[in-house]
PDB file of N, CA and C in Angstrom:
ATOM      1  N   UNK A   1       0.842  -1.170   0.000  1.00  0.00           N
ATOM      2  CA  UNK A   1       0.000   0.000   0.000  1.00  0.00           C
ATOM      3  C   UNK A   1       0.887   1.234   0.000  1.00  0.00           C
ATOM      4  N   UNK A   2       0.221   2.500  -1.108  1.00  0.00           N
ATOM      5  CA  UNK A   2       1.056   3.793  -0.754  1.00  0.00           C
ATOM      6  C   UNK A   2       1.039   3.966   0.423  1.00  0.00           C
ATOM      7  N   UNK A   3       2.047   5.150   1.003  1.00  0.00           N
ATOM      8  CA  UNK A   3       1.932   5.963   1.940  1.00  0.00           C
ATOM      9  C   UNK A   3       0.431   6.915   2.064  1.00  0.00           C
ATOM     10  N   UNK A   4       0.325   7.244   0.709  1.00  0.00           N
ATOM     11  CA  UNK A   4      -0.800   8.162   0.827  1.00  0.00           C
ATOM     12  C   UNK A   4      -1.927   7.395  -0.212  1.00  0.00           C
ATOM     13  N   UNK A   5      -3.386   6.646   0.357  1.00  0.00           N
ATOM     14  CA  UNK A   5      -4.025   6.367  -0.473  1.00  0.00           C
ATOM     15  C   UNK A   5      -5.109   7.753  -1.538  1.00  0.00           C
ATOM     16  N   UNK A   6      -5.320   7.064  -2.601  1.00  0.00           N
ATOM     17  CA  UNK A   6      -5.964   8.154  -3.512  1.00  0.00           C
ATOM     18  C   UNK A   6      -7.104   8.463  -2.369  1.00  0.00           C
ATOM     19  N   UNK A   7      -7.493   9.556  -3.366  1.00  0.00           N
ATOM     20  CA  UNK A   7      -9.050  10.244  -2.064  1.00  0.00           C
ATOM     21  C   UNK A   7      -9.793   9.187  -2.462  1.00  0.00           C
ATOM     22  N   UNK A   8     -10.791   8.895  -1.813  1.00  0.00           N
ATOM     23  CA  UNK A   8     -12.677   8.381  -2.407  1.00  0.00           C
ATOM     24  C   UNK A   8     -12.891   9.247  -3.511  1.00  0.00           C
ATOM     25  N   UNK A   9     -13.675   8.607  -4.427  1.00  0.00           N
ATOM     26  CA  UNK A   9     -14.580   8.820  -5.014  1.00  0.00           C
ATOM     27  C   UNK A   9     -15.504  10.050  -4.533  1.00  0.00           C
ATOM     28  N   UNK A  10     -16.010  10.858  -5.577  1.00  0.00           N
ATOM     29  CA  UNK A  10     -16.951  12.002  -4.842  1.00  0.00           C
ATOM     30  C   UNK A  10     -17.937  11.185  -4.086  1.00  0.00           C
ATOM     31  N   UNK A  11     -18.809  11.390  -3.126  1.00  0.00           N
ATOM     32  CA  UNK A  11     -20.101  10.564  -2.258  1.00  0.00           C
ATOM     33  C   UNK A  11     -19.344   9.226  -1.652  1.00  0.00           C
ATOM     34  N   UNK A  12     -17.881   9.294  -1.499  1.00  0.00           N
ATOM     35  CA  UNK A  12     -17.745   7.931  -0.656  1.00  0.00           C
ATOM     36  C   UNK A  12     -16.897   8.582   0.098  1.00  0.00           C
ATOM     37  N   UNK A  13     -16.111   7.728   1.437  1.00  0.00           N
ATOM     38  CA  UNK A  13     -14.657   8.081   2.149  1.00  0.00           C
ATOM     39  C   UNK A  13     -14.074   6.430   1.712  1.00  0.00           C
ATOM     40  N   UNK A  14     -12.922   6.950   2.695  1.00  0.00           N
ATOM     41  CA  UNK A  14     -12.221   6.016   2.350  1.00  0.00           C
ATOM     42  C   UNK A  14     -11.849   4.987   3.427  1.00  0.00           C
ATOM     43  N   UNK A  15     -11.600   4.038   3.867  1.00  0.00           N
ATOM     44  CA  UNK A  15     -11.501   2.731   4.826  1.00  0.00           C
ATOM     45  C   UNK A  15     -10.150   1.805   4.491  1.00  0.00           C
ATOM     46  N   UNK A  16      -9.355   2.316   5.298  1.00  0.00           N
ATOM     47  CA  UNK A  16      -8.264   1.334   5.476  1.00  0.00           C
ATOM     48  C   UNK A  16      -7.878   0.691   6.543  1.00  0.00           C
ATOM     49  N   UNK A  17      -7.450  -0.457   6.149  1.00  0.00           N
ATOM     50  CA  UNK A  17      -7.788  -1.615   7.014  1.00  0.00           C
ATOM     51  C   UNK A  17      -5.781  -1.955   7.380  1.00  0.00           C
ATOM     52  N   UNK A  18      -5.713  -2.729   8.339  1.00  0.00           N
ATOM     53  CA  UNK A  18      -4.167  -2.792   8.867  1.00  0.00           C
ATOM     54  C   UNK A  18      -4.279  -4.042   9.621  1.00  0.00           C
ATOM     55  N   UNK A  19      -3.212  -4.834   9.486  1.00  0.00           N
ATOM     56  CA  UNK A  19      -2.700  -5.972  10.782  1.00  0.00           C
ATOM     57  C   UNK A  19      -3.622  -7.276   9.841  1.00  0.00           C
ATOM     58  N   UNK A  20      -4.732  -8.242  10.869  1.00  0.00           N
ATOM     59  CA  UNK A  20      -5.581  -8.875  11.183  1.00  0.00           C
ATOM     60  C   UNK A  20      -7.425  -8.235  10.066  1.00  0.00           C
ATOM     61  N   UNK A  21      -7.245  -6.941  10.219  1.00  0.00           N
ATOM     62  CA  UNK A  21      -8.038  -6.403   9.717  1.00  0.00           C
ATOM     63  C   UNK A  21      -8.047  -6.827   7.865  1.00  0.00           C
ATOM     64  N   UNK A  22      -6.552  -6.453   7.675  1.00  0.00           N
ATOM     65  CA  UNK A  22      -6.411  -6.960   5.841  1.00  0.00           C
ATOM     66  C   UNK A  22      -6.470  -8.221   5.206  1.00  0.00           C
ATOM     67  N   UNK A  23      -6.009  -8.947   6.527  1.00  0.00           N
ATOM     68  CA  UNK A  23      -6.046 -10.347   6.545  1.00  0.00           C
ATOM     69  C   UNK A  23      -7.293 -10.718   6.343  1.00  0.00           C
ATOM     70  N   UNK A  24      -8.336  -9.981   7.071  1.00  0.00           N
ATOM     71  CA  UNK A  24      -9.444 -10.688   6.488  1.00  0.00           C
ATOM     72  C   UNK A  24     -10.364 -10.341   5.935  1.00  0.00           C
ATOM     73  N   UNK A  25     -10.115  -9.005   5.218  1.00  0.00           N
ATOM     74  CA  UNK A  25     -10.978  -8.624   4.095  1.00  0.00           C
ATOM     75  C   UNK A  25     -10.495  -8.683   2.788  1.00  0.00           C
ATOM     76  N   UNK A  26      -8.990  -9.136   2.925  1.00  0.00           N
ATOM     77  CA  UNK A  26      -8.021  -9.398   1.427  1.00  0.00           C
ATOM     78  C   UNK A  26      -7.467  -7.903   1.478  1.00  0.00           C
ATOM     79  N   UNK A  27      -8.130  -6.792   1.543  1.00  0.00           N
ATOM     80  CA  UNK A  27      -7.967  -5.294   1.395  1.00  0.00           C
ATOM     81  C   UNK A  27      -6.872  -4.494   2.298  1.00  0.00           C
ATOM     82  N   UNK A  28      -6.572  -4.084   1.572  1.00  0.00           N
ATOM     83  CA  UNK A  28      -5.910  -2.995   2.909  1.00  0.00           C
ATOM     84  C   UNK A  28      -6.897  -1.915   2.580  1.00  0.00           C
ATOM     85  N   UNK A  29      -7.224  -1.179   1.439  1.00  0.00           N
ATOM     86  CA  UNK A  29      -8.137  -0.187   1.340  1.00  0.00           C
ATOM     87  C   UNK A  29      -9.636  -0.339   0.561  1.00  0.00           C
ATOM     88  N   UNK A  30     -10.554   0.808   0.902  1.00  0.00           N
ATOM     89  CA  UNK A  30     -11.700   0.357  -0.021  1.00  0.00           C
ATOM     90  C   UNK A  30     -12.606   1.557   0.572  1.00  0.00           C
ATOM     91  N   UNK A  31     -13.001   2.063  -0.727  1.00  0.00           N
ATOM     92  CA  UNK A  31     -14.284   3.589  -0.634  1.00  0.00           C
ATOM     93  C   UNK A  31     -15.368   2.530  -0.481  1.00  0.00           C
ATOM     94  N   UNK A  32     -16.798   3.606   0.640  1.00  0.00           N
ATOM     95  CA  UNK A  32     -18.028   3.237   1.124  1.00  0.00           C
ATOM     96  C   UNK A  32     -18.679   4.597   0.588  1.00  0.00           C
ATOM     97  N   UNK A  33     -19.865   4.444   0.371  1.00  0.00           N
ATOM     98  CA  UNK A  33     -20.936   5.512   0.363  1.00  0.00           C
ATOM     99  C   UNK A  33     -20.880   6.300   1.669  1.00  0.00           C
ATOM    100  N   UNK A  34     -20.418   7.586   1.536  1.00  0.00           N
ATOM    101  CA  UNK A  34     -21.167   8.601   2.458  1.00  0.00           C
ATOM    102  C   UNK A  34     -22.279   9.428   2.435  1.00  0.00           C
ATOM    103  N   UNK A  35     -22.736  10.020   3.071  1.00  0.00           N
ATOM    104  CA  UNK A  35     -22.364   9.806   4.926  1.00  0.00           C
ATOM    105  C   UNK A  35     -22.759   8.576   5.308  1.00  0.00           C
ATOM    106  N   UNK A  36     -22.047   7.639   6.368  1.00  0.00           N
ATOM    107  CA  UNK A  36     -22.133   6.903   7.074  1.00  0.00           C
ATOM    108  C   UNK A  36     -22.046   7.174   9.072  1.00  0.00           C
ATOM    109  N   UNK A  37     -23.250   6.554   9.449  1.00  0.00           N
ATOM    110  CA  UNK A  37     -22.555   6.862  10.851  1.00  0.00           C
ATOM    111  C   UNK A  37     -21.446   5.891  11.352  1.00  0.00           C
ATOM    112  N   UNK A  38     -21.134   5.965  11.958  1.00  0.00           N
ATOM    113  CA  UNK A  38     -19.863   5.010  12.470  1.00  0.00           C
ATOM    114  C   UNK A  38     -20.504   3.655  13.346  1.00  0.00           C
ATOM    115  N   UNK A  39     -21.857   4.287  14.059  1.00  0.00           N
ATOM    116  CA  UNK A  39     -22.230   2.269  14.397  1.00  0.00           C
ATOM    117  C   UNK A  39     -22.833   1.871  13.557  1.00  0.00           C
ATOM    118  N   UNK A  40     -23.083   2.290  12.132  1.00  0.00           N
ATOM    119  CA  UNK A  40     -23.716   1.585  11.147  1.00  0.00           C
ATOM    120  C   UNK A  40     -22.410   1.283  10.159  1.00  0.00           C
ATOM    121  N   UNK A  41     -21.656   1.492  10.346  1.00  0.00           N
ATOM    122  CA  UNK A  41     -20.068   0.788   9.652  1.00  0.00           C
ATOM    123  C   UNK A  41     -19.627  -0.555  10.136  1.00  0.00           C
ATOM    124  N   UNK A  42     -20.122  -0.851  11.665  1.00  0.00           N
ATOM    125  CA  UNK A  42     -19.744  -2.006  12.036  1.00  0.00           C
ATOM    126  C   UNK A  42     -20.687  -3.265  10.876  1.00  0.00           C
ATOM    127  N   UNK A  43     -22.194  -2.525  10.519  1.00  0.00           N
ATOM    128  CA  UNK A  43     -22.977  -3.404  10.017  1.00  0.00           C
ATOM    129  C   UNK A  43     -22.920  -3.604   8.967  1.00  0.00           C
ATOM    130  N   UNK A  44     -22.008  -2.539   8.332  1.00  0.00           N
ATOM    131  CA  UNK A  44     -22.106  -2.700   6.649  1.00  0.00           C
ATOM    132  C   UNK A  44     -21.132  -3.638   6.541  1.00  0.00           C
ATOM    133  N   UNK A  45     -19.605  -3.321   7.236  1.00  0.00           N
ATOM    134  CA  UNK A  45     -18.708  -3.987   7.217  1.00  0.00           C
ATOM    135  C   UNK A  45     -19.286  -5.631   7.205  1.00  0.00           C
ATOM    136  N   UNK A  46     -19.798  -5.635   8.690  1.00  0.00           N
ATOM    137  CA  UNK A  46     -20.148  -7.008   8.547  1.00  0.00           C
ATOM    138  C   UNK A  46     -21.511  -8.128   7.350  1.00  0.00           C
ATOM    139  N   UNK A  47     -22.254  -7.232   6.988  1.00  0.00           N
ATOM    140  CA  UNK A  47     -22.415  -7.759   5.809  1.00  0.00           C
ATOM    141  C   UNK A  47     -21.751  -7.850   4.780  1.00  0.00           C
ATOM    142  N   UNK A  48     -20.576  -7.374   4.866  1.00  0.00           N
ATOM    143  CA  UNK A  48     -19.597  -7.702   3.008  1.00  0.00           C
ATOM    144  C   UNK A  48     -18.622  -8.849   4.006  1.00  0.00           C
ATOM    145  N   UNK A  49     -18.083  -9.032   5.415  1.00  0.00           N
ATOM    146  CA  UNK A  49     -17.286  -9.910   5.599  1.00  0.00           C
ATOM    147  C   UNK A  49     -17.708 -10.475   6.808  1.00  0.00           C
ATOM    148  N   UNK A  50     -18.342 -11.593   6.806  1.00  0.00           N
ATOM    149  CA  UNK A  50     -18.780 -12.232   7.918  1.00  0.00           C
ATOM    150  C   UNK A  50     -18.145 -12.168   8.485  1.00  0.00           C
ATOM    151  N   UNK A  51     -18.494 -12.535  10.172  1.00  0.00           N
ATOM    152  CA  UNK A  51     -17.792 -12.905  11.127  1.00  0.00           C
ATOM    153  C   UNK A  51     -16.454 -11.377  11.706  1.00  0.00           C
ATOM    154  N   UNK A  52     -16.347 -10.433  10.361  1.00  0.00           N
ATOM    155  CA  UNK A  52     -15.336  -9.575  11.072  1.00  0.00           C
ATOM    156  C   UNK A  52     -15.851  -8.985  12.221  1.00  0.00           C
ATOM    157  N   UNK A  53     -17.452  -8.492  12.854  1.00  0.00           N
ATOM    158  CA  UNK A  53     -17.681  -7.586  13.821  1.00  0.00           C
ATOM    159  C   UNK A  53     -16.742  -8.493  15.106  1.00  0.00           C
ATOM    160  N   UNK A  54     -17.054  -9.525  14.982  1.00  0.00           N
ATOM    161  CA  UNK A  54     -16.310 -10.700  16.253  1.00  0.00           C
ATOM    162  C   UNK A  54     -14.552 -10.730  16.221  1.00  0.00           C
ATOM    163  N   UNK A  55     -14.338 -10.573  14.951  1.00  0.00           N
ATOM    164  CA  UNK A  55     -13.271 -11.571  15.023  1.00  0.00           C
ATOM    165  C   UNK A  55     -12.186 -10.361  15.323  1.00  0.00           C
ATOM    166  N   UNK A  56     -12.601  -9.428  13.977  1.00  0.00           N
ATOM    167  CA  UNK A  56     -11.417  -8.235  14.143  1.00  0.00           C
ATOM    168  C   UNK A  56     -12.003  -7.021  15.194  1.00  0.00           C
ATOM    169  N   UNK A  57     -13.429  -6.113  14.623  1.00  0.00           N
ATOM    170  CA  UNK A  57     -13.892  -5.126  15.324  1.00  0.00           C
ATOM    171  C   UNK A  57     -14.023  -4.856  16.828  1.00  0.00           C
ATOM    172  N   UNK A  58     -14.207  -6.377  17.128  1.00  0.00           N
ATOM    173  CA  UNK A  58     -14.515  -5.903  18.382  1.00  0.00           C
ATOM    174  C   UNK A  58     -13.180  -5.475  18.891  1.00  0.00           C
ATOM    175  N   UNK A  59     -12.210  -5.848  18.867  1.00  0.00           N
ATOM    176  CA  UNK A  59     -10.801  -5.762  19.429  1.00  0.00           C
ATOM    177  C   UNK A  59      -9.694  -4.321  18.770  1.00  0.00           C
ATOM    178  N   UNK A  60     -10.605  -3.687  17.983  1.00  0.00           N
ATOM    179  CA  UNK A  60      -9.696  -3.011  17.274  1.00  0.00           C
ATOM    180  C   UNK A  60     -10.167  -1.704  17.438  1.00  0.00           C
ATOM    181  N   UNK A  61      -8.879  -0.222  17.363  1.00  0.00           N
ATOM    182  CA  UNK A  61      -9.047   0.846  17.560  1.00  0.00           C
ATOM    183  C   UNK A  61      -9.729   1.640  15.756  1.00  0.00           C
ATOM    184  N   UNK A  62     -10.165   2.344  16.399  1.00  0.00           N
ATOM    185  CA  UNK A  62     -10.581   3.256  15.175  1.00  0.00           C
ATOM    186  C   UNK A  62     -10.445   4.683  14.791  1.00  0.00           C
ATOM    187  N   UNK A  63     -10.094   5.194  13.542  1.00  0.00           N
ATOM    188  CA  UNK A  63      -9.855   6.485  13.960  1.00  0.00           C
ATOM    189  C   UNK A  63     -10.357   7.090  12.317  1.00  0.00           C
ATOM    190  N   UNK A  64     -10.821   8.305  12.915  1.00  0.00           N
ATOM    191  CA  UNK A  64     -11.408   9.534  11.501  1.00  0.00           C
ATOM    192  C   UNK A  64     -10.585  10.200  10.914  1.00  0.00           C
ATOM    193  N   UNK A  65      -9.893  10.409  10.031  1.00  0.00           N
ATOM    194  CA  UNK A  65      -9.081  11.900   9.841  1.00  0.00           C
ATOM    195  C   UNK A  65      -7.791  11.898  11.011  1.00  0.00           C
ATOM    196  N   UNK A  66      -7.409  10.289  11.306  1.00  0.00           N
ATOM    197  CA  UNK A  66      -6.378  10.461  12.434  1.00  0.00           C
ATOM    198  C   UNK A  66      -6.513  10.642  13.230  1.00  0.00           C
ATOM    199  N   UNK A  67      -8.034  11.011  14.113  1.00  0.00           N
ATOM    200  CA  UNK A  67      -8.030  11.120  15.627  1.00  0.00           C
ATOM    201  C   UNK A  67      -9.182   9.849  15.891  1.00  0.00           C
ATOM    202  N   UNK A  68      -8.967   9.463  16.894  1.00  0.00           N
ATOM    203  CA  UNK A  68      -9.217   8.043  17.223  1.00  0.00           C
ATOM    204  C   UNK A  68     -10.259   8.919  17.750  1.00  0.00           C
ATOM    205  N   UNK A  69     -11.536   7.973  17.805  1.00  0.00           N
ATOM    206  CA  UNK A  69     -12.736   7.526  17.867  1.00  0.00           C
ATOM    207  C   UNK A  69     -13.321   5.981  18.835  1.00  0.00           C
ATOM    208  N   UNK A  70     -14.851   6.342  19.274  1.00  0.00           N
ATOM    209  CA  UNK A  70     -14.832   5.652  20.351  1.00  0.00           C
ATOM    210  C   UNK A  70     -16.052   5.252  19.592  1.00  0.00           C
ATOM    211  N   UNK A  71     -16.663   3.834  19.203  1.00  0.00           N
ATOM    212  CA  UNK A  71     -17.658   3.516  18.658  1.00  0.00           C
ATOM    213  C   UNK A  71     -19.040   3.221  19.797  1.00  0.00           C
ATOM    214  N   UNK A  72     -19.721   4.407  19.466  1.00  0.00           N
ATOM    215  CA  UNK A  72     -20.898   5.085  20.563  1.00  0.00           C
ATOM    216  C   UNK A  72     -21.444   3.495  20.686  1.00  0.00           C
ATOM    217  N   UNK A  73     -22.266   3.484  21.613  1.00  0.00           N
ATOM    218  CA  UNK A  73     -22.990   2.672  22.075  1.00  0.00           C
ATOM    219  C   UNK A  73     -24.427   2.755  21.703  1.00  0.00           C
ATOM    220  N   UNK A  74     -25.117   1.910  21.965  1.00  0.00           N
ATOM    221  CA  UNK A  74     -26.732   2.663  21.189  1.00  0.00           C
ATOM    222  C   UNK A  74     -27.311   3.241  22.202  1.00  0.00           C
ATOM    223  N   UNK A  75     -27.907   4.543  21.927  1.00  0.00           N
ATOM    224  CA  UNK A  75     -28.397   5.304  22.803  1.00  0.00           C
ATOM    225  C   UNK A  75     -27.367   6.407  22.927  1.00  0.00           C
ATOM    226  N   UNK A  76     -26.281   6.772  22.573  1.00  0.00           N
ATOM    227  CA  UNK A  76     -25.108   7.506  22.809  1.00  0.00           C
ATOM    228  C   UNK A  76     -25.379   8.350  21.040  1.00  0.00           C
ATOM    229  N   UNK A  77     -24.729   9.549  21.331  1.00  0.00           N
ATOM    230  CA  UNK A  77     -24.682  10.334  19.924  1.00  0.00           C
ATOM    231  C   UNK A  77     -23.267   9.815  19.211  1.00  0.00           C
ATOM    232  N   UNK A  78     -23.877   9.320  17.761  1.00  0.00           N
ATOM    233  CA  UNK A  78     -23.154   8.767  17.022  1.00  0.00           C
ATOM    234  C   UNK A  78     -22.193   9.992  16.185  1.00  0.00           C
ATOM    235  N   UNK A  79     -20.999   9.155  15.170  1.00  0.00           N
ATOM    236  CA  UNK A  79     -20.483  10.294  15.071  1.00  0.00           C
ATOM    237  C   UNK A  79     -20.867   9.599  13.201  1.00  0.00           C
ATOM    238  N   UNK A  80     -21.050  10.580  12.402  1.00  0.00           N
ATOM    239  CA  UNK A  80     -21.005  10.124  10.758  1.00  0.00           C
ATOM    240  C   UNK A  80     -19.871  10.572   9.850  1.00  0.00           C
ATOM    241  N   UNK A  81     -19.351   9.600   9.205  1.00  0.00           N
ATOM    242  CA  UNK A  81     -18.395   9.534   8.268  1.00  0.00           C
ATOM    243  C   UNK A  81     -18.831  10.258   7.388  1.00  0.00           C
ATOM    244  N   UNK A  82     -17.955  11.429   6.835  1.00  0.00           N
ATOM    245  CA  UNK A  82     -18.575  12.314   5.996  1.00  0.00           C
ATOM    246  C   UNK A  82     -17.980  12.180   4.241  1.00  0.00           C
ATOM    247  N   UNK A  83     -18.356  12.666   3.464  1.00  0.00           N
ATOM    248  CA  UNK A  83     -17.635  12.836   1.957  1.00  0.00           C
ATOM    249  C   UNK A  83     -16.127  13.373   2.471  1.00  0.00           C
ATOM    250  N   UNK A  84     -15.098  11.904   1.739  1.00  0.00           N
ATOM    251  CA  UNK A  84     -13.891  12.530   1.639  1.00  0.00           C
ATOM    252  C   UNK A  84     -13.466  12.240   2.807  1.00  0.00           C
ATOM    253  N   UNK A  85     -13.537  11.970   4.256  1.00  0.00           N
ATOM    254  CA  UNK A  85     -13.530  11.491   5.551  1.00  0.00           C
ATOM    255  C   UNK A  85     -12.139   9.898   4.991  1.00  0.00           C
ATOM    256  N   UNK A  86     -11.168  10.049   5.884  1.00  0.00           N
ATOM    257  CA  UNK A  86     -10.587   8.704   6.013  1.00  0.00           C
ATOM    258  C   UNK A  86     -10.714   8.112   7.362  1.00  0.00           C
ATOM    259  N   UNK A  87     -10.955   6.367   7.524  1.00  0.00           N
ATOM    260  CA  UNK A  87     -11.369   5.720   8.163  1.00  0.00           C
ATOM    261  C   UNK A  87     -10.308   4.438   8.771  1.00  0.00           C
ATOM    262  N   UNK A  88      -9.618   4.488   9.396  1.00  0.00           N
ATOM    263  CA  UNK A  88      -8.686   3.453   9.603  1.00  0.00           C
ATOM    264  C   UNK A  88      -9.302   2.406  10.602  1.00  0.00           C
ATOM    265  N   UNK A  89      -9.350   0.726  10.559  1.00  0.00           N
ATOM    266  CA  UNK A  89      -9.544   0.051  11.316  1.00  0.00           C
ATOM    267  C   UNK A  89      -8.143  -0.553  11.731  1.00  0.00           C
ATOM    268  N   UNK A  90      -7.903  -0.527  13.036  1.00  0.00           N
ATOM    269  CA  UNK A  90      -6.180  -0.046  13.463  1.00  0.00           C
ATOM    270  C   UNK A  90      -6.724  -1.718  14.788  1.00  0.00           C
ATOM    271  N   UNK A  91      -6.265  -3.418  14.234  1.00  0.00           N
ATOM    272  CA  UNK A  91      -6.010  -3.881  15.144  1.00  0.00           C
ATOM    273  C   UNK A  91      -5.183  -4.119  15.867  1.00  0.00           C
ATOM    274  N   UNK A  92      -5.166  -4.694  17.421  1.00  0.00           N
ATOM    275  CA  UNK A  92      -4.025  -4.700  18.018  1.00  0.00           C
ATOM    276  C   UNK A  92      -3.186  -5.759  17.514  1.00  0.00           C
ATOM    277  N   UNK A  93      -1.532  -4.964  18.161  1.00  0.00           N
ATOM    278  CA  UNK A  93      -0.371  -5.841  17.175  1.00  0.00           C
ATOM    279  C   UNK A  93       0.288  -5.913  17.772  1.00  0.00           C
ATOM    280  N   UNK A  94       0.892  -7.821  18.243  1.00  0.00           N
ATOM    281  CA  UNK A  94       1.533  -7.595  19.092  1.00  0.00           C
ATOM    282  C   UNK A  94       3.285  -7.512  18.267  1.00  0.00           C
ATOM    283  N   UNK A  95       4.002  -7.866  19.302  1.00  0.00           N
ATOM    284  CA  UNK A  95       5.032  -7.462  18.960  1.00  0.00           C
ATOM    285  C   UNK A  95       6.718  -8.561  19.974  1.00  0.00           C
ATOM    286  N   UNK A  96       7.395  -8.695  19.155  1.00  0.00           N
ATOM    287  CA  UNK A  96       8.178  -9.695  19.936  1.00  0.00           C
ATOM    288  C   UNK A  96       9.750  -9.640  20.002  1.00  0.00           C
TER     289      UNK A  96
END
């Protein structure tokens, strides 16, 4: 992967994936339709790749535009992925 991925598409952002995360979507990157809120990313995600909300999401940090993000709870004010917005799913890595 570049250092710097291309922008999205006009009406999408962009979603890059790292570690455990690429491993199991094949991807390191990939544009979504915006706006998205961010607890409805866990669902889209998991309809294109089974099993990731369990396997990778739950365990993994997230961040917008580089500042990490806390995936609201329901009932909590969500935050939405906007046009042009980058999206990193950042799992933990260990190290030896």
């Amino acid at each position: 992967m570049s250092a710097t991925p291309k922008p999205a598409a006009p009406g999408n952002f962009t979603i890059l994936y790292f570690a455990t995360a690429t491993s199991f979507t094949g991807k390191n990157v990939e544009s979504l339709p915006a706006p998205l809120s961010l607890r409805k990313l866990g669902d889209v995600l998991e309809e294109r790749y089974k099993g990731i909300r369990e396997e990778v999401l739950g365990h993994s940090l997230v961040t917008i535009n580089l500042a990490y993000v806390d995936v609201p709870e329901e009932g909590e004010d969500d935050v939405i992925i906007q046009e042009g917005d980058e999206v990193a799913i950042i799992p933990p890595v260990s190290s030896g």
